[in-house]
N, C-alpha and C. Protein backbone atom coordinates (compact mmCIF):
# COMPACT_ATOMS: atom_id res chain seq x y z
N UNK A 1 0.84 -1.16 0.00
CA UNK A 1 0.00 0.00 0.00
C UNK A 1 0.90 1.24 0.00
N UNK A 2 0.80 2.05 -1.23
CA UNK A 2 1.87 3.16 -1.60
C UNK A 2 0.77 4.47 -0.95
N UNK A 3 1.34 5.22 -0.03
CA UNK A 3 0.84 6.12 0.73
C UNK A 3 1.52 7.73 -0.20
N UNK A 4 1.56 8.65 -0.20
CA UNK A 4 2.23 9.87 -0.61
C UNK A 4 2.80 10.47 0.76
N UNK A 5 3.71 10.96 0.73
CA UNK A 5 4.09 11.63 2.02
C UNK A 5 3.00 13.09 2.45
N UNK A 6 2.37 13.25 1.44
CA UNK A 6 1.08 14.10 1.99
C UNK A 6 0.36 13.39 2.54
N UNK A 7 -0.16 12.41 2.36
CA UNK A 7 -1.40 11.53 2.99
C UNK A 7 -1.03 10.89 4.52
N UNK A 8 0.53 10.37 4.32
CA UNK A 8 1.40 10.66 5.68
C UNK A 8 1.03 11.48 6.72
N UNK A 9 1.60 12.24 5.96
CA UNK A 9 1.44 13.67 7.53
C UNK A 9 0.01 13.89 7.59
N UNK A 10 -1.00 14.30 6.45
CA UNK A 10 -2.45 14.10 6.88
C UNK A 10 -2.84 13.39 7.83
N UNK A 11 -2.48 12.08 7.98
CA UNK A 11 -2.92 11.18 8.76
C UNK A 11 -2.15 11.40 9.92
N UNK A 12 -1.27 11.55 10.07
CA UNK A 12 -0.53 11.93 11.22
C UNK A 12 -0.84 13.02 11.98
N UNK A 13 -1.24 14.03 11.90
CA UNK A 13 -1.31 15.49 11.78
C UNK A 13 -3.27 14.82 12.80
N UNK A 14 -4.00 14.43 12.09
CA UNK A 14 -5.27 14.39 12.49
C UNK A 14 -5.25 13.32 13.34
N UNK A 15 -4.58 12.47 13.60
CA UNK A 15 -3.68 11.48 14.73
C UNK A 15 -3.89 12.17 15.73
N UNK A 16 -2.83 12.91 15.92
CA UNK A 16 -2.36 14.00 17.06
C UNK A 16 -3.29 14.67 17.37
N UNK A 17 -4.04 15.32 16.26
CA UNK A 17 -4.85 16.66 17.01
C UNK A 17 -6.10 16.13 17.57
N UNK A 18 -6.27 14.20 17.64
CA UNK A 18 -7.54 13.76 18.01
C UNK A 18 -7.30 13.25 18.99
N UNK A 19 -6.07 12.90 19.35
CA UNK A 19 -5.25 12.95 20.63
C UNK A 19 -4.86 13.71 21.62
N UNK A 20 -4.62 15.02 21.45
CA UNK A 20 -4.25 16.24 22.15
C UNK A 20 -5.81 16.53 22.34
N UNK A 21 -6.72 15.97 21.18
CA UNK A 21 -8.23 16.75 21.71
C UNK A 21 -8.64 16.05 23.19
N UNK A 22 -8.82 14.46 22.98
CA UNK A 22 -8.61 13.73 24.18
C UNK A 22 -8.21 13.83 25.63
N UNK A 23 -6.98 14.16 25.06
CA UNK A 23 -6.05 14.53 26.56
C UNK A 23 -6.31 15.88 27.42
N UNK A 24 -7.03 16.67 26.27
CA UNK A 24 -7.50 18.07 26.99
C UNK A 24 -8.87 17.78 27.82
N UNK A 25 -9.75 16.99 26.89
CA UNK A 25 -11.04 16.39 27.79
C UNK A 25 -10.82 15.75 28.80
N UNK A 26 -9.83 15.04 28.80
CA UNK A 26 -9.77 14.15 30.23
C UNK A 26 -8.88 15.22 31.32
N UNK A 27 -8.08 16.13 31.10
CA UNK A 27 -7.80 16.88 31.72
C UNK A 27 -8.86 17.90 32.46
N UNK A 28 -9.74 18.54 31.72
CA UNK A 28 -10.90 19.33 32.50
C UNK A 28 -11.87 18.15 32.88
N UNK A 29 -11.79 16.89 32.86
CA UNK A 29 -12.72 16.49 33.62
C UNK A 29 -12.33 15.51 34.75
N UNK A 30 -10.50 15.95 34.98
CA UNK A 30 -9.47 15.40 36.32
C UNK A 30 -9.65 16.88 37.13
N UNK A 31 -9.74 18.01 36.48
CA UNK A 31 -9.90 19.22 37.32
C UNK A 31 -11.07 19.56 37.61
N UNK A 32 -12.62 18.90 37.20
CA UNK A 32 -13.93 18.89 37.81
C UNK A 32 -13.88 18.10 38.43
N UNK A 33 -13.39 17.10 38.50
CA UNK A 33 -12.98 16.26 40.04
C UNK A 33 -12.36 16.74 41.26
N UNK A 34 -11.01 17.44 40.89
CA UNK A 34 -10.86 18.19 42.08
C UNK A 34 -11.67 19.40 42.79
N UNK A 35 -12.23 20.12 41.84
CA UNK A 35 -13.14 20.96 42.11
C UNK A 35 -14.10 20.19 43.19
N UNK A 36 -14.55 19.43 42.40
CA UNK A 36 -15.72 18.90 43.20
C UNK A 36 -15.48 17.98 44.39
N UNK A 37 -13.86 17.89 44.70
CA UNK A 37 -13.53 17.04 45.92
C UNK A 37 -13.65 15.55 45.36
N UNK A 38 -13.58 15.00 44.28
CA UNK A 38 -14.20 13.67 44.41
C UNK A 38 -12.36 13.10 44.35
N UNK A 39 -11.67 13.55 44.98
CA UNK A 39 -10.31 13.18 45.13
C UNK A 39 -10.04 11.68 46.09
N UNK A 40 -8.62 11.43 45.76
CA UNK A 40 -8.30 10.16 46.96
C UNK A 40 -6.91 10.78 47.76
N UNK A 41 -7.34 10.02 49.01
CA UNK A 41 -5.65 10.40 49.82
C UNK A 41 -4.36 10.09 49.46
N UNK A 42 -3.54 10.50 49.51
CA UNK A 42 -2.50 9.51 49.48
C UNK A 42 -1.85 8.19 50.13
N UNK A 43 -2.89 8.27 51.24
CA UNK A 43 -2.80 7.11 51.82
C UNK A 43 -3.44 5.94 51.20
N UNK A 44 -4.93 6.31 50.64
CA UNK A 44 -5.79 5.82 49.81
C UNK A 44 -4.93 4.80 48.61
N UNK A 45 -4.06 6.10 48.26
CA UNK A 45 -3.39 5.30 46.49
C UNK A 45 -2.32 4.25 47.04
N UNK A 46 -1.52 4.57 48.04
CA UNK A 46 -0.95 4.15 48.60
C UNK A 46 -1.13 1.98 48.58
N UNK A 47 -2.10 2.07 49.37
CA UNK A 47 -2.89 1.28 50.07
C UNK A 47 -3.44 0.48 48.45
N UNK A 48 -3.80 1.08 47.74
CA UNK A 48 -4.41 0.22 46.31
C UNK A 48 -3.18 -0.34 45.60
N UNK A 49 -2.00 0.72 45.45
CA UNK A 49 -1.00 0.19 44.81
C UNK A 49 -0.41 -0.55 45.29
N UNK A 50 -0.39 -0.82 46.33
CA UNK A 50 0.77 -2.21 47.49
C UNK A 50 -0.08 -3.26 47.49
N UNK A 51 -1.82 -3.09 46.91
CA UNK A 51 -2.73 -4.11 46.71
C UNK A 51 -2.74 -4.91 45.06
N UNK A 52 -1.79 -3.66 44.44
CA UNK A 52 -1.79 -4.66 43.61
C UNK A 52 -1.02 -5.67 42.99
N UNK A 53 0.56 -5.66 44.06
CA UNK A 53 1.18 -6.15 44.24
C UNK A 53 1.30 -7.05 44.82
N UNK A 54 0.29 -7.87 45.95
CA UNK A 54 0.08 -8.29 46.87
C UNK A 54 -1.13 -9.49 46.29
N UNK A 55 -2.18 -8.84 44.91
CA UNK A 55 -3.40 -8.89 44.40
C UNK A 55 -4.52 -9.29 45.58
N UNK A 56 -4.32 -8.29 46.75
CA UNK A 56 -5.29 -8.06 47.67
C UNK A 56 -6.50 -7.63 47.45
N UNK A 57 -7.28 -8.03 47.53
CA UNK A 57 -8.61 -7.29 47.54
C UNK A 57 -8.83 -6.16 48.47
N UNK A 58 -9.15 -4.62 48.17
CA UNK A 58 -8.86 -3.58 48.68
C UNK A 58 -10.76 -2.85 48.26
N UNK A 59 -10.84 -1.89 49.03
CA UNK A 59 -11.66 -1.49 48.67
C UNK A 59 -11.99 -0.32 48.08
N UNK A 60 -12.18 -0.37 46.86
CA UNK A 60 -12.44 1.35 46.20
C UNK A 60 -13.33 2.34 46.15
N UNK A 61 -12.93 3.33 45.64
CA UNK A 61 -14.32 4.20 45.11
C UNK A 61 -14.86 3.75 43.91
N UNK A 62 -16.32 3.91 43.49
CA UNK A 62 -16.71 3.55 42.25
C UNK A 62 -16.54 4.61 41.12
N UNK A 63 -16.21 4.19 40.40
CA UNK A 63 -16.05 5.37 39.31
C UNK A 63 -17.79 6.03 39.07
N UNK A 64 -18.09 7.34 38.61
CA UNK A 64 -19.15 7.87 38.36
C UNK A 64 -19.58 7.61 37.53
């Protein structure tokens, strides 16, 4: 499959910018979380990550 190096970067180019669009959405909606307190401790992450090393059953928050 013979591509042109325009169709390349096209595709590349709309790659990225649907990616960077992504990463900006999930970013304002990690900072309406903090806004809204729906945060964890650090003791919290703590405690999950040594669980999953362990594969303890731990108890979480539910995602919204």
């Amino acid at each position: 499959m013979d591509r042109t190096r325009g169709w390349i970067l096209q595709e590349a180019l709309e790659q990225y910018v649907a990616l960077d669009r992504e990463r900006h959405a999930l970013t304002l909606e990690a900072l309406a979380d903090v806004t809204a307190q729906r945060v964890s401790t650090h003791a919290e992450v703590e405690t999950w990550a040594k669980a999953l090393v362990t594969r303890k059953k731990v108890a979480t928050r539910r995602a919204r």
